[in-house]
N, C-alpha and C. Protein backbone atom coordinates (compact mmCIF):
# COMPACT_ATOMS: atom_id res chain seq x y z
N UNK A 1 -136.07 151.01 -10.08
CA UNK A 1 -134.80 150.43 -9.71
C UNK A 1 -134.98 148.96 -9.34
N UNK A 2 -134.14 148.01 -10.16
CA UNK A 2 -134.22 146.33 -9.22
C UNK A 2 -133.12 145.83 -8.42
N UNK A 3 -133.30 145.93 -8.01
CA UNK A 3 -132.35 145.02 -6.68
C UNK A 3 -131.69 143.54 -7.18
N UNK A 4 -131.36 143.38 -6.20
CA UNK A 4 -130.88 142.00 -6.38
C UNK A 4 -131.54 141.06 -5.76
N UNK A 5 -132.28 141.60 -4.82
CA UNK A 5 -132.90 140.78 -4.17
C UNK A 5 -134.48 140.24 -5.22
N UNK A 6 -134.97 141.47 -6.01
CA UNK A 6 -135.90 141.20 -6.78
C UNK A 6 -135.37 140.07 -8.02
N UNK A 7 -134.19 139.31 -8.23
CA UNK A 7 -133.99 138.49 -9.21
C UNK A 7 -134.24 137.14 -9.05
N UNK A 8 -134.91 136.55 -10.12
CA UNK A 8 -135.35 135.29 -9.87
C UNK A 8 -134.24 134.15 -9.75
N UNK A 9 -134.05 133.28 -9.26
CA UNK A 9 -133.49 131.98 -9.12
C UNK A 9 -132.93 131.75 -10.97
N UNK A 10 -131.70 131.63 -11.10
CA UNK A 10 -131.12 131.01 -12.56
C UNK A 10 -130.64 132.20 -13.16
N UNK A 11 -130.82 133.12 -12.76
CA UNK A 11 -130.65 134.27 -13.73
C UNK A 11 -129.49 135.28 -13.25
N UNK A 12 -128.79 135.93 -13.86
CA UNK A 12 -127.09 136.43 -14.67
C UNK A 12 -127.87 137.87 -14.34
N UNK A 13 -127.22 138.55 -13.91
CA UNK A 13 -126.99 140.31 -13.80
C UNK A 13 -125.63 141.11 -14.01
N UNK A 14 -126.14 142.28 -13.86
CA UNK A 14 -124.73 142.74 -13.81
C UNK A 14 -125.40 143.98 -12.74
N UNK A 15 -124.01 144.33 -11.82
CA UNK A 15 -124.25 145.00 -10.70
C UNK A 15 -124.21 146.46 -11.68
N UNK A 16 -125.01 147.74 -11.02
CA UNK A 16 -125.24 148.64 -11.94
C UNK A 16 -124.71 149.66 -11.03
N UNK A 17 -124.97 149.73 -9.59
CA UNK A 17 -124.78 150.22 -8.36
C UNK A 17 -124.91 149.96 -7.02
N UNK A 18 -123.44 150.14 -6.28
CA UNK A 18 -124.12 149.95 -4.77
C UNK A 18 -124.46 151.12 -4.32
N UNK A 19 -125.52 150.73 -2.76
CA UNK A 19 -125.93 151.58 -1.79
C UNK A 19 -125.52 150.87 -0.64
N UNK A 20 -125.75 152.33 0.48
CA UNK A 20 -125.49 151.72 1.25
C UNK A 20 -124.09 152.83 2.12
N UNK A 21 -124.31 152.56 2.91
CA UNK A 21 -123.14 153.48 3.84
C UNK A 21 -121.54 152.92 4.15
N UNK A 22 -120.68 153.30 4.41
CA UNK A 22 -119.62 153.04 5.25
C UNK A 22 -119.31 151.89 4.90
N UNK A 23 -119.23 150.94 6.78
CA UNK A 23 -118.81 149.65 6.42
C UNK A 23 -119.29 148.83 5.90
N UNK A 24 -120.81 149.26 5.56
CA UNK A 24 -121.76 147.87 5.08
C UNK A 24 -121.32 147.98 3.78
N UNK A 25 -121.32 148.84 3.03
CA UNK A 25 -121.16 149.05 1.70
C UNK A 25 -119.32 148.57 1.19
N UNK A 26 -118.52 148.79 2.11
CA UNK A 26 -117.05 148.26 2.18
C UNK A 26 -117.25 146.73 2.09
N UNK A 27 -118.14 146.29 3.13
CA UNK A 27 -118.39 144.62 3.23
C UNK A 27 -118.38 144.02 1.92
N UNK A 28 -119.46 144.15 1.47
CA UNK A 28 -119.94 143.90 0.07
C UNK A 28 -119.06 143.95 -1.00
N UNK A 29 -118.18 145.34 -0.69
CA UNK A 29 -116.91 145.14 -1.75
C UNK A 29 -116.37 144.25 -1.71
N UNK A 30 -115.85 143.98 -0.41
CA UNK A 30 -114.85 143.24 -0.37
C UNK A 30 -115.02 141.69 -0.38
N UNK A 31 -116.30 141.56 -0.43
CA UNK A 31 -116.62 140.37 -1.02
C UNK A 31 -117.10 139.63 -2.63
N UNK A 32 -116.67 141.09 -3.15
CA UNK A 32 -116.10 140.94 -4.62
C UNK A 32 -117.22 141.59 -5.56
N UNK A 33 -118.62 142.02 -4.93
CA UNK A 33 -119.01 142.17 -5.31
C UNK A 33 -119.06 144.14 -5.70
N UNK A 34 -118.74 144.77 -7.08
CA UNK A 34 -118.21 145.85 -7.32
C UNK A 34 -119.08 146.27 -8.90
N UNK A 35 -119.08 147.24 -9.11
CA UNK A 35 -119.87 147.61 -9.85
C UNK A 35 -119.17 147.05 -11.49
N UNK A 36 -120.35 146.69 -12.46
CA UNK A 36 -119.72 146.07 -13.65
C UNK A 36 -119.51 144.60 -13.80
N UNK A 37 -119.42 143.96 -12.27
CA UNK A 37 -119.28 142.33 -12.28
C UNK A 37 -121.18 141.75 -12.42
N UNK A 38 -120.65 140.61 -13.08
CA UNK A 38 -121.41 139.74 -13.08
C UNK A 38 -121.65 138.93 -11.89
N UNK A 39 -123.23 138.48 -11.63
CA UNK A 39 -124.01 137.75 -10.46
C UNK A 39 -125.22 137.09 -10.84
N UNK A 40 -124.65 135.31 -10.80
CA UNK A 40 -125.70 134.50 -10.71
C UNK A 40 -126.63 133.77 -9.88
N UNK A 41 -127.76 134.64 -9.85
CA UNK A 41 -128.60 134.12 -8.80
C UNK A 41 -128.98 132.09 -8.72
N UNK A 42 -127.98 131.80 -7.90
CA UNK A 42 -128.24 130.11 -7.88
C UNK A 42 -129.05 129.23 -7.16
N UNK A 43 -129.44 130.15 -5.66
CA UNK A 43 -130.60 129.77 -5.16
C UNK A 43 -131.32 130.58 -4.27
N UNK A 44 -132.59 131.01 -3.84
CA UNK A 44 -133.16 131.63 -2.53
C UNK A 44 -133.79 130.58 -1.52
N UNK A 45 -133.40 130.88 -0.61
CA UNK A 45 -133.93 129.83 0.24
C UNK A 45 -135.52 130.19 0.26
N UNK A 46 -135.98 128.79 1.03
CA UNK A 46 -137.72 128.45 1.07
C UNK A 46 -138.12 129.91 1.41
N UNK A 47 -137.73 130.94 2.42
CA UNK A 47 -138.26 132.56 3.13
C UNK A 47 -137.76 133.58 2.24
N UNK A 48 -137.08 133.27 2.00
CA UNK A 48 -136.69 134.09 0.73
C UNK A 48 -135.14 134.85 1.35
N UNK A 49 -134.58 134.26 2.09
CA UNK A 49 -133.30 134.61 3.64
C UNK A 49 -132.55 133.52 3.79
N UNK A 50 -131.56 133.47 2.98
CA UNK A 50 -130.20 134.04 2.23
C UNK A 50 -130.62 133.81 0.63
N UNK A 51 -129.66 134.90 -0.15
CA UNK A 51 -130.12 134.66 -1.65
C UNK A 51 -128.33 133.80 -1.82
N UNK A 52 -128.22 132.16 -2.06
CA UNK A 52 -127.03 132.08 -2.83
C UNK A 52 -126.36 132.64 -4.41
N UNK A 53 -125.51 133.05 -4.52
CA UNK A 53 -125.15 133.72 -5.60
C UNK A 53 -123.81 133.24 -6.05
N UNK A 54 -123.59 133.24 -7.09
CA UNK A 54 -121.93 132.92 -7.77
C UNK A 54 -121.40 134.76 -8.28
N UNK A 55 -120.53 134.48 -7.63
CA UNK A 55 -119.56 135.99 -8.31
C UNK A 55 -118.16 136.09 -8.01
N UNK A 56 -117.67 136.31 -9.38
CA UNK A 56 -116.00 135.93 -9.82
C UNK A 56 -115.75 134.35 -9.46
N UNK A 57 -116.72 133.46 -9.75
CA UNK A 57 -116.44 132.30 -9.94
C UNK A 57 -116.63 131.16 -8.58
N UNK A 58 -116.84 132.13 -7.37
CA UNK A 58 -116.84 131.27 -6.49
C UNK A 58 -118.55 131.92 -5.78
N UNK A 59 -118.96 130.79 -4.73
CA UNK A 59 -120.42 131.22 -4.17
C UNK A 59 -120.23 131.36 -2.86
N UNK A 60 -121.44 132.18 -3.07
CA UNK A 60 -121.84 133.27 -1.72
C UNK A 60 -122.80 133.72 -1.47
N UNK A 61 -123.45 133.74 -0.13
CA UNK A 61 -124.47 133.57 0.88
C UNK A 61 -124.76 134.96 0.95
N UNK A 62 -126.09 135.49 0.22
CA UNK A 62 -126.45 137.14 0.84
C UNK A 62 -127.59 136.99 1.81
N UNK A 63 -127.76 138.26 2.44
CA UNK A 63 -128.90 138.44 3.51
C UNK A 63 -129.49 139.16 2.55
N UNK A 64 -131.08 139.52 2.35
CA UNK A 64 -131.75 139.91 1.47
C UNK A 64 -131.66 141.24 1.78
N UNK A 65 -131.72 142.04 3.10
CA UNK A 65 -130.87 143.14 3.80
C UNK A 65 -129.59 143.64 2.35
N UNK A 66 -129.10 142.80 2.73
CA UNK A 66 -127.73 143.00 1.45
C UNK A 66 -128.10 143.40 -0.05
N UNK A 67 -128.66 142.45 -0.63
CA UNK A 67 -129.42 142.06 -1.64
C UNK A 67 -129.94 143.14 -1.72
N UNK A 68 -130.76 144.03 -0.93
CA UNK A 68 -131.11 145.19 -1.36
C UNK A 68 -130.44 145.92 -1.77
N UNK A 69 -129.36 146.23 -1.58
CA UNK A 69 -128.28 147.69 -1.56
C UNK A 69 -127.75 147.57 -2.50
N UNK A 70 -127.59 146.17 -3.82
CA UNK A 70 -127.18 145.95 -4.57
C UNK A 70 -127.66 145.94 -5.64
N UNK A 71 -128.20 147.65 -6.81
CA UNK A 71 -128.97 147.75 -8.10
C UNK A 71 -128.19 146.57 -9.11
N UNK A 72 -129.03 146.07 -9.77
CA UNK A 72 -128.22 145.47 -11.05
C UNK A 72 -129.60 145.98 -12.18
N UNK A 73 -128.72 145.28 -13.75
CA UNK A 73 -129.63 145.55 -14.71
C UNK A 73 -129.34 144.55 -15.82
């Protein structure tokens, strides 16, 4: 299984599945990110904590925490 957090800097996914419980997993929705959309990894910081990402056109700040719960392929 790869994560999201395992994707390199420049590179296009597509979300395959979330994990994840309750509200954390609600969070994530509702920040657009839903199974079938596209996610471009645009930067990881120097620790590898926050991954920036573009999805549905606008960008957004993950915790690698997050980044986990999020399969793509």
């Amino acid at each position: 299984m790869t994560t999201l957090k395992d994707i390199a800097c420049g590179q296009t996914v597509r979300v395959k599945r979330l994990w994840g419980e309750g509200p954390v997993k609600r969070r994530i929705m509702d920040m657009g990110i839903t199974k079938g959309v596209e996610i471009f990894v645009r930067k990881v910081a120097p620790l590898g904590d926050p991954l920036e990402v573009t999805v549905r056109g606008y960008e957004l700040s993950l915790r690698k925490a997050d980044a986990e719960m999020i399969e793509v392929g």
